[in-house]
C-alpha atoms as a PDB file:
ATOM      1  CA  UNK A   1     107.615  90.811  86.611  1.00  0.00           C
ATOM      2  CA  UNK A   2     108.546  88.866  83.656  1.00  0.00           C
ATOM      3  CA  UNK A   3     109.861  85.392  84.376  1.00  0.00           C
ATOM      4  CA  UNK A   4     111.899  85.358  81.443  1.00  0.00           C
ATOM      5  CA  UNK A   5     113.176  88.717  81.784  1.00  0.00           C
ATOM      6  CA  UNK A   6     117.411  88.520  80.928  1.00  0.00           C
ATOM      7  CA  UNK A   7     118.039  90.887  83.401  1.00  0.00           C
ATOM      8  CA  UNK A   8     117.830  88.266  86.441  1.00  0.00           C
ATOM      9  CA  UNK A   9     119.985  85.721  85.280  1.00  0.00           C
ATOM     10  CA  UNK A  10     123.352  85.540  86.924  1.00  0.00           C
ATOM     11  CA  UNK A  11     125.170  86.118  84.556  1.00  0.00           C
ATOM     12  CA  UNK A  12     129.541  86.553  85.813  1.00  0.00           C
ATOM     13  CA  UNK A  13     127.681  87.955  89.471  1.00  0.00           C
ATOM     14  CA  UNK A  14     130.662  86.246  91.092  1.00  0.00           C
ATOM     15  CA  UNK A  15     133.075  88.574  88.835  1.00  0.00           C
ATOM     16  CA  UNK A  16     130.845  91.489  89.169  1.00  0.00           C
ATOM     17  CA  UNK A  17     130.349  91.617  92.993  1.00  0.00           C
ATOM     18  CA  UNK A  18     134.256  90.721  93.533  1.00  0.00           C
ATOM     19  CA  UNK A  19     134.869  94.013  91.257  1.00  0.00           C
ATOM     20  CA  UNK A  20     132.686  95.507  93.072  1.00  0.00           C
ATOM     21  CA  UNK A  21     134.820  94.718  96.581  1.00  0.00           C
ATOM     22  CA  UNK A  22     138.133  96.247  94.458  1.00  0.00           C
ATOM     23  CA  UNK A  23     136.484  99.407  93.168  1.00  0.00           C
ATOM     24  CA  UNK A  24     135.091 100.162  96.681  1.00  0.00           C
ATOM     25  CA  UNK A  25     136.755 102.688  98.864  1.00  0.00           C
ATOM     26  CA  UNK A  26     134.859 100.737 101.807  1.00  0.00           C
ATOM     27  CA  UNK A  27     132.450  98.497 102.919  1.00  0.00           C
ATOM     28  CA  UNK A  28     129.743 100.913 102.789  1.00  0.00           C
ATOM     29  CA  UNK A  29     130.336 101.586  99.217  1.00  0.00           C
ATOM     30  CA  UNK A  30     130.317  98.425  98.462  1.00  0.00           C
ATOM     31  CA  UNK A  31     126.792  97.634  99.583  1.00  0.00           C
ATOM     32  CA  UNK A  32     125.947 100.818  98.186  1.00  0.00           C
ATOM     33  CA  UNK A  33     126.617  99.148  95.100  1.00  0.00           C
ATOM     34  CA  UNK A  34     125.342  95.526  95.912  1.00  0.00           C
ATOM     35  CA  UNK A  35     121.709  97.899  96.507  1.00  0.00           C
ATOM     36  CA  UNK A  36     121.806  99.678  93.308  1.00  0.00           C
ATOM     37  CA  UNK A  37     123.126  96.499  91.704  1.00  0.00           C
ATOM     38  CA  UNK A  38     120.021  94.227  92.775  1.00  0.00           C
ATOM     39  CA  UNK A  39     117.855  96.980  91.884  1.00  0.00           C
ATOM     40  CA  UNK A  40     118.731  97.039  88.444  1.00  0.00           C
ATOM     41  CA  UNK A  41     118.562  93.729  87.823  1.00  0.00           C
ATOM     42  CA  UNK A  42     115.801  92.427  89.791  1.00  0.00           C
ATOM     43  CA  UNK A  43     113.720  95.673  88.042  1.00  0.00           C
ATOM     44  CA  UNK A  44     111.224  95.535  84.961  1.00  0.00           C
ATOM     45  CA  UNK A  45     109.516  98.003  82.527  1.00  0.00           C
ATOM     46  CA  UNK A  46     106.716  98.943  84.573  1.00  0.00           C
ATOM     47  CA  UNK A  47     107.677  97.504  88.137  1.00  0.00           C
ATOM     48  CA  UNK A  48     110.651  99.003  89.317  1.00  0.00           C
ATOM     49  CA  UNK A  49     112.133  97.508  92.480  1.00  0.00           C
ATOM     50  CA  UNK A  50     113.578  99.166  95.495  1.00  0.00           C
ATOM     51  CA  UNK A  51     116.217  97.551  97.693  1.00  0.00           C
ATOM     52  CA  UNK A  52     117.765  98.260 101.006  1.00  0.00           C
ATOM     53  CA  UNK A  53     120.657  96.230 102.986  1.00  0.00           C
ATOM     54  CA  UNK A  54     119.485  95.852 106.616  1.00  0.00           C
ATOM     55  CA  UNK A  55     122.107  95.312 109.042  1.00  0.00           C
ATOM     56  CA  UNK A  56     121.699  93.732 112.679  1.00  0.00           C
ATOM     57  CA  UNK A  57     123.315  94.049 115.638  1.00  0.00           C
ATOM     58  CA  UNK A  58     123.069  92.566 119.265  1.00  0.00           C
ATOM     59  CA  UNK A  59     122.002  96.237 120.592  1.00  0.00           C
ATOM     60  CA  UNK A  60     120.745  97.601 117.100  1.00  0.00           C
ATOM     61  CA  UNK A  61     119.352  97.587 113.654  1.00  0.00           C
ATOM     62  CA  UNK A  62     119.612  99.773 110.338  1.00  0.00           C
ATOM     63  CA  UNK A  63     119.659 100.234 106.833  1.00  0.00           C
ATOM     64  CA  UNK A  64     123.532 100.292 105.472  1.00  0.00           C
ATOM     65  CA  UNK A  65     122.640 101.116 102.243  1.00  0.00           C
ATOM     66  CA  UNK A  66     120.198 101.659  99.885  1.00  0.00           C
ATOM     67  CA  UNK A  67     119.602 101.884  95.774  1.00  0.00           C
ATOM     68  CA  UNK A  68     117.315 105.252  96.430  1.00  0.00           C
ATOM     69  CA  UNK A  69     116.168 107.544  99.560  1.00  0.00           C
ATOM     70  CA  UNK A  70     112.565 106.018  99.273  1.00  0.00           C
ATOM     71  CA  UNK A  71     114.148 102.465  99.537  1.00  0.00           C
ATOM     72  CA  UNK A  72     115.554 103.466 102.788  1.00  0.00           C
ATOM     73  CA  UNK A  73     112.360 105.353 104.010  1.00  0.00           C
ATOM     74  CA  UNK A  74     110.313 102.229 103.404  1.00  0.00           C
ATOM     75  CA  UNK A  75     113.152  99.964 105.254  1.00  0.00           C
ATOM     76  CA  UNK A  76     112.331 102.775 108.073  1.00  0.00           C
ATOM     77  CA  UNK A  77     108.649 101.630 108.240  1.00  0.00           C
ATOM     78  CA  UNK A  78     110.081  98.004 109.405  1.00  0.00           C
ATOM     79  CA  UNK A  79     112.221  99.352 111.963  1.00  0.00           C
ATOM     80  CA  UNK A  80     109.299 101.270 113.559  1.00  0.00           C
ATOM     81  CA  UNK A  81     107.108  98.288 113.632  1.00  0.00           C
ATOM     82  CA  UNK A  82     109.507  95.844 114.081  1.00  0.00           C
ATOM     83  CA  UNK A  83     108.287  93.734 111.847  1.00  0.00           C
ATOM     84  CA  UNK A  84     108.415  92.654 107.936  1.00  0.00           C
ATOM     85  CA  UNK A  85     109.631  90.538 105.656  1.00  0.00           C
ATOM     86  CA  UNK A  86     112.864  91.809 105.870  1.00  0.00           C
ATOM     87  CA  UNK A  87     113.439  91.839 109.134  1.00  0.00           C
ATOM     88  CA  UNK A  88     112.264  88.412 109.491  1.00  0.00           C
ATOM     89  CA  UNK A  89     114.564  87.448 106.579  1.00  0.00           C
ATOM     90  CA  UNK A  90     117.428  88.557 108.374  1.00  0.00           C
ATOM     91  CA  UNK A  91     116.728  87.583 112.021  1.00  0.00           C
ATOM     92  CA  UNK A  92     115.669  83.963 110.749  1.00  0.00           C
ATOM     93  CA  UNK A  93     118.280  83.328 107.800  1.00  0.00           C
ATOM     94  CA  UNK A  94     115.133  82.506 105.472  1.00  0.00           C
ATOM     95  CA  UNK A  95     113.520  83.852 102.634  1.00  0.00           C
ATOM     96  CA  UNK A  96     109.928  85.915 103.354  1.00  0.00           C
ATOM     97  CA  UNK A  97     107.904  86.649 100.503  1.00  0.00           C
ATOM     98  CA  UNK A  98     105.056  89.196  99.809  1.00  0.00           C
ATOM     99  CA  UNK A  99     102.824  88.491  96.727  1.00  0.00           C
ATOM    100  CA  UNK A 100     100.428  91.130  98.105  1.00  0.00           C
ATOM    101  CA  UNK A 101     100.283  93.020 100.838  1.00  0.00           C
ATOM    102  CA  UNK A 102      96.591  93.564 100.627  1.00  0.00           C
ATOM    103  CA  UNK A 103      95.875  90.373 101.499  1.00  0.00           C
ATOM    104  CA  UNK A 104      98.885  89.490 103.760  1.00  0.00           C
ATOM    105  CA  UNK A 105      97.997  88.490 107.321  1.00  0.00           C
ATOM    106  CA  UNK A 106     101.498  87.706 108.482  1.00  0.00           C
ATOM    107  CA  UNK A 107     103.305  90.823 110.162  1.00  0.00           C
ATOM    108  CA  UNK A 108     100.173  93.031 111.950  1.00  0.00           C
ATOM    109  CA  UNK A 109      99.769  96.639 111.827  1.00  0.00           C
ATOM    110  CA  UNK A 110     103.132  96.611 109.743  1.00  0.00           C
ATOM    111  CA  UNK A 111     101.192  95.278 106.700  1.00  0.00           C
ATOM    112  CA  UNK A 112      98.772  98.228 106.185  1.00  0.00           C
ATOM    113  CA  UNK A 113     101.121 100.844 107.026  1.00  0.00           C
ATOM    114  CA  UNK A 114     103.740  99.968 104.276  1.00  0.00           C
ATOM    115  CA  UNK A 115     100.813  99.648 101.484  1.00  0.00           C
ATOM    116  CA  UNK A 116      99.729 103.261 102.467  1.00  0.00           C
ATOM    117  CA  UNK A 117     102.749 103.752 101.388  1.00  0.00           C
ATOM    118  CA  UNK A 118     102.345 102.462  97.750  1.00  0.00           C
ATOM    119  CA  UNK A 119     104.329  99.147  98.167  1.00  0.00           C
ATOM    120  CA  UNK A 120     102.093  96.126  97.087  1.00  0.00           C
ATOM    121  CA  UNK A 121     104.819  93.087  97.751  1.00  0.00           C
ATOM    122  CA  UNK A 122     108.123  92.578  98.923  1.00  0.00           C
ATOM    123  CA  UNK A 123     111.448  90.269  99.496  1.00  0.00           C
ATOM    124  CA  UNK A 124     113.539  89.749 102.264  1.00  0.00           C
ATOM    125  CA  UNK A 125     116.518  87.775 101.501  1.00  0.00           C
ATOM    126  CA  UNK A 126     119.572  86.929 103.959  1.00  0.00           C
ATOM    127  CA  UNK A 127     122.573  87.685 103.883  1.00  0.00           C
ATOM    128  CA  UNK A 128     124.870  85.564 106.200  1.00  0.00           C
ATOM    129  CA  UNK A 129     127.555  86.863 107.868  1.00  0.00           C
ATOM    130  CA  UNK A 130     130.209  85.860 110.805  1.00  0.00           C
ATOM    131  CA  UNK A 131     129.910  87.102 113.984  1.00  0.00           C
ATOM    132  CA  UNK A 132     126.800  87.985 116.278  1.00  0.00           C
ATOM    133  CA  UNK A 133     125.748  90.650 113.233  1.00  0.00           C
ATOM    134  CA  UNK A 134     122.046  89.670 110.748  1.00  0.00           C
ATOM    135  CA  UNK A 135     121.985  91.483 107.510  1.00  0.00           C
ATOM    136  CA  UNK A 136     119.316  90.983 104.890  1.00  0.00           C
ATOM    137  CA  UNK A 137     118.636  92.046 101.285  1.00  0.00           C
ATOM    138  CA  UNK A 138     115.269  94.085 101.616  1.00  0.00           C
ATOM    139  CA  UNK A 139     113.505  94.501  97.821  1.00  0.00           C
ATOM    140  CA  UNK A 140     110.282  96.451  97.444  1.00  0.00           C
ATOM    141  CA  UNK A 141     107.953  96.746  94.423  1.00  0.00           C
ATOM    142  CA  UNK A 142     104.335  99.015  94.310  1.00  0.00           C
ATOM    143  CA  UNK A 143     102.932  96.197  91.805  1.00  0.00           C
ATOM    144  CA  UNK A 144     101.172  93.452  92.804  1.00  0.00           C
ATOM    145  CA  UNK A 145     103.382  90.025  92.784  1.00  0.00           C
ATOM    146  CA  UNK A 146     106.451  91.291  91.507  1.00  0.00           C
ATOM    147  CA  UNK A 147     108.799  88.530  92.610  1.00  0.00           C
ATOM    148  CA  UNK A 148     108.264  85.164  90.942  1.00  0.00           C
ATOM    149  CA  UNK A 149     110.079  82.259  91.279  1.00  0.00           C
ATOM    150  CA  UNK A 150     113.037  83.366  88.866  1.00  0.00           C
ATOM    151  CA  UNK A 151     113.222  86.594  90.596  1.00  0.00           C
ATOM    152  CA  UNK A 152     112.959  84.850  93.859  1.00  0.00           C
ATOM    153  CA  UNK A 153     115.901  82.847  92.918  1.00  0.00           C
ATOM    154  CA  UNK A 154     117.926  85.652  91.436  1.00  0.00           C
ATOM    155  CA  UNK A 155     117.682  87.546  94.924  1.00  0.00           C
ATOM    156  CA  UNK A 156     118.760  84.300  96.984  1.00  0.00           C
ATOM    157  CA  UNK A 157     121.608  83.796  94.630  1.00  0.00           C
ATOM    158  CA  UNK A 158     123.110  87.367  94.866  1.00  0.00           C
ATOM    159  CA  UNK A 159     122.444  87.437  98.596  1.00  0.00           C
ATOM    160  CA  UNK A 160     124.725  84.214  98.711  1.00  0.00           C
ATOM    161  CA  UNK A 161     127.383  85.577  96.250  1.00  0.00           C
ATOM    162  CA  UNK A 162     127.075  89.287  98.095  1.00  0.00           C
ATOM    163  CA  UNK A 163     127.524  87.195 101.481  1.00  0.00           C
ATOM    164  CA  UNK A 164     131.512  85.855  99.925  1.00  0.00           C
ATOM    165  CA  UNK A 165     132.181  89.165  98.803  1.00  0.00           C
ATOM    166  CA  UNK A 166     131.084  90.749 101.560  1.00  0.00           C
ATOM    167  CA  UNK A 167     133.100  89.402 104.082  1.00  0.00           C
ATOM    168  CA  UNK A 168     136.318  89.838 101.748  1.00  0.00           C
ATOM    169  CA  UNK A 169     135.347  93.744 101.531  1.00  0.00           C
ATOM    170  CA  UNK A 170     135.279  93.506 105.664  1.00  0.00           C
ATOM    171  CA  UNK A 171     138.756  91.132 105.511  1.00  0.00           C
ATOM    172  CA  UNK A 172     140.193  94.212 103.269  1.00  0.00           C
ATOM    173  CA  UNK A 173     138.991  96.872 104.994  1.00  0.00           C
ATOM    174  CA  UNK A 174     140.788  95.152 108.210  1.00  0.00           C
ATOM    175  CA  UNK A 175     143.983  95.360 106.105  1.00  0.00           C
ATOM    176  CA  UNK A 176     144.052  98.798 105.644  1.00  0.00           C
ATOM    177  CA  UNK A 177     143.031 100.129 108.919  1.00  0.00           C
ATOM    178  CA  UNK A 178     145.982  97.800 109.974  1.00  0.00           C
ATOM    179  CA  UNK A 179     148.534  98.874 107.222  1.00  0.00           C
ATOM    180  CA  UNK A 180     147.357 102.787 107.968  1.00  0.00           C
ATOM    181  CA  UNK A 181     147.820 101.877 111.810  1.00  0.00           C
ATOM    182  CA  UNK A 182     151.080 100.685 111.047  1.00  0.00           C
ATOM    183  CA  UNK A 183     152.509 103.723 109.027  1.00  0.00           C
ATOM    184  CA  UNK A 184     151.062 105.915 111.635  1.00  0.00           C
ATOM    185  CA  UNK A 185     152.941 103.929 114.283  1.00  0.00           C
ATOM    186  CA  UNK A 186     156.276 103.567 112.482  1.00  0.00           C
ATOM    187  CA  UNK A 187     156.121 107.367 111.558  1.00  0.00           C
ATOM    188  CA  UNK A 188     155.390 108.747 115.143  1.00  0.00           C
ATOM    189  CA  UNK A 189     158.426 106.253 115.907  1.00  0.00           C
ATOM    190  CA  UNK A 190     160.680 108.086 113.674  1.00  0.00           C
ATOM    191  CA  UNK A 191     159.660 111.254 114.954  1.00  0.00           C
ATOM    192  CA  UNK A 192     160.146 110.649 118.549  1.00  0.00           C
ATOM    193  CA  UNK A 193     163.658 108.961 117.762  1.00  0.00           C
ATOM    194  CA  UNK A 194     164.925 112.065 115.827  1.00  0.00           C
ATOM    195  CA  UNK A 195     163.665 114.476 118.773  1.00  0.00           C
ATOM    196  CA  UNK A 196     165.229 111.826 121.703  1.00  0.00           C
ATOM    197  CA  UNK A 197     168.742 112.754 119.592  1.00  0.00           C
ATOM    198  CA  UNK A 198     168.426 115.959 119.006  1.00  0.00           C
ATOM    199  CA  UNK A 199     167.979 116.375 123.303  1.00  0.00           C
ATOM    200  CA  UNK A 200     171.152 113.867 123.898  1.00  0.00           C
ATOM    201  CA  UNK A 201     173.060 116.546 121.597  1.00  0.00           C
ATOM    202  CA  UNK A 202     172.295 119.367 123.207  1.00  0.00           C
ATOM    203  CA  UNK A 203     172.030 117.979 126.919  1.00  0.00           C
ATOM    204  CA  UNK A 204     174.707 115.180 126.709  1.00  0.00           C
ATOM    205  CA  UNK A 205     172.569 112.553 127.456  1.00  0.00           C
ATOM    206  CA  UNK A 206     171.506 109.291 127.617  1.00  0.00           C
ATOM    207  CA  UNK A 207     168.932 107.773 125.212  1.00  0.00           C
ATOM    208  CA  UNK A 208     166.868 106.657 128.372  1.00  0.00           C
ATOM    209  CA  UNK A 209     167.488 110.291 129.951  1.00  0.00           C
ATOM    210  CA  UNK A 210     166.190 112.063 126.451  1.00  0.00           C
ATOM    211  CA  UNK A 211     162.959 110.367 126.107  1.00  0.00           C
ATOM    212  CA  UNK A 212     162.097 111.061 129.913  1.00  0.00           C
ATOM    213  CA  UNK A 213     162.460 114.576 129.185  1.00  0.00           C
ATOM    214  CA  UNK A 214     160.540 114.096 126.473  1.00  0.00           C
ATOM    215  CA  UNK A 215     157.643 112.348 128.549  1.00  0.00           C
ATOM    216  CA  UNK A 216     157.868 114.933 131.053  1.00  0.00           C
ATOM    217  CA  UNK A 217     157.223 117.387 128.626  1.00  0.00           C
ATOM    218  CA  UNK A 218     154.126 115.496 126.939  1.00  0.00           C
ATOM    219  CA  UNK A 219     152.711 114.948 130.564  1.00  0.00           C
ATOM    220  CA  UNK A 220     153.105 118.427 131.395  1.00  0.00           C
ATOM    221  CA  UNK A 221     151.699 120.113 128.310  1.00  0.00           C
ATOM    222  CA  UNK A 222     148.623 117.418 128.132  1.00  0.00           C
ATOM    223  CA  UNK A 223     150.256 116.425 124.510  1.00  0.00           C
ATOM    224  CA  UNK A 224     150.885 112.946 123.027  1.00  0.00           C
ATOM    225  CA  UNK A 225     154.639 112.070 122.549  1.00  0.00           C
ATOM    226  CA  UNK A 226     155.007 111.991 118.915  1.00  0.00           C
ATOM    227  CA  UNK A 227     153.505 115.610 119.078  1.00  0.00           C
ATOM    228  CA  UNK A 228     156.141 117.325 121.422  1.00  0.00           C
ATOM    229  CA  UNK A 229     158.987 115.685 119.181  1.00  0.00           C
ATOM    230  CA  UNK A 230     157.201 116.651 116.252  1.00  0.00           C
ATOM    231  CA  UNK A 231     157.096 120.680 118.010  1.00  0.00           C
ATOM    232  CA  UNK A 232     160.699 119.948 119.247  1.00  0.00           C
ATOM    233  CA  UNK A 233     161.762 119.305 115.689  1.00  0.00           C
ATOM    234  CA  UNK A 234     160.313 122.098 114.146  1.00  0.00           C
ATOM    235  CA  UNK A 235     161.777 124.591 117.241  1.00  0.00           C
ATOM    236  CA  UNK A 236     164.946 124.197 115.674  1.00  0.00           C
ATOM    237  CA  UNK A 237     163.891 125.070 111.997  1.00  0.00           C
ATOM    238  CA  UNK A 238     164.044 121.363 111.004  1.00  0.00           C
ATOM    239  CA  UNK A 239     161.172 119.632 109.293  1.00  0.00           C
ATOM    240  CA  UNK A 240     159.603 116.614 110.448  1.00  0.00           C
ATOM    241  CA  UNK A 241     160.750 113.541 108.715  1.00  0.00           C
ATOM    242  CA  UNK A 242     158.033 112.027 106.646  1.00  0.00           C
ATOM    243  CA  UNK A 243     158.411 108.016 106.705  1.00  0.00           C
ATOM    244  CA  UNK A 244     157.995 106.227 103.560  1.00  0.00           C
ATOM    245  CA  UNK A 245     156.563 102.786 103.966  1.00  0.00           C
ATOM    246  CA  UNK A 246     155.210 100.281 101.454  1.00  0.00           C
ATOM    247  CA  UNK A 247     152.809  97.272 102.849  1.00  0.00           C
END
């Protein structure tokens, strides 16, 4: 890989990877496109480079996301010895570097079974996080010493940048599970109060006495609450109320 090669400087990667977090529908897509993103630039005429985001957990380890299906076939290889520069990457928050596999002694049985596979050197980057999780950025090549130094530091600077952006995706995607909770919670609400006053009207009630019929009938039908209102709504031809709510 050419050490002057444009394509690995960091050029706005801040900018970039914090569009990245806005244009994403989740966190998943968003590695999806931190994967394809240090692909493409970490990639050379003649030496393309694969790259996989490795996730781990107390209990468990796997691939997030991945710039191609052979990327995540070859993260697979790790995971079924346990062992690689990746892995390591992640587990130890340093960087692991393959020039050439053919000569590497470092990682066992590992090392022959991913250059039957074609791949001749690899990079395992980390990728810290908060929390009890590991994730590292896992780049394969099937040339011969296809990180140098410049690519080396490339990788280790978007793994620091993805790292900030990362946890905002997670912060956002908090946000709207939270807002979504919300609306969910402040439309069943509406629901249930509509139903509790349509019983008081017909059975000259109490509040209190209205939604204990209305309990009654969610224990006895094996229904949640805001689902008998909703069917006690609808029993008299009415439609349920939708709630409008802006977060």
């Amino acid at each position: 890989m050419s050490e002057e090669k444009s394509t690995i400087e960091n050029v706005s990667l801040p900018g970039m990877l914090q569009d990245m977090v806005l244009e994403s529908s989740d966190v998943e897509g968003f590695l999806k496109g931190l994967a394809k993103l240090a692909a493409d630039r970490l990639s050379s005429p003649g030496s393309e480079v694969l790259c996989g985001v490795t996730l781990l957990r107390p209990r468990a380890k796997g691939t997030m996301a991945t710039s191609s299906e052979h990327a995540r076939k070859m993260d697979e290889v790790q995971y079924a010895f346990n062992d690689g520069p990746c892995l390591r990457a992640a587990r130890e928050g340093k960087t692991y570097t393959v020039a050439d596999f053919r000569t590497e002694t470092r990682f066992g049985r590992y090392t022959e079974a991913i250059a039957d596979h074609g791949i001749l050197s690899a990079l395992g980057v980390p990728i810290p996080l908060d929390g009890d999780a590991d994730a590292g950025l896992d780049l394969y090549a099937e040339t011969a010493h296809a990180f140098g130094p410049a690519g080396i530091a490339a990788a280790e600077e978007l793994a620091r940048e993805a790292s900030k952006s990362l946890r905002m995706a997670v912060r956002l995607a908090q946000l709207t599970e939270t807002g979504n909770n919300l609306r969910a919670a402040i439309s069943s609400r509406t629901t249930i109060d509509i139903a509790a006053g349509i019983i008081m009207g017909q059975n000259r009630c109490s509040h209190d006495t209205a939604m204990t019929i209305l309990k009654a009938a969610s224990n006895g039908r094996n229904r949640k609450l805001h689902q008998v209102a909703a069917a006690a709504i609808e029993s008299l031809g009415q439609e349920v109320p939708q709630t409008h709510f802006d977060g």
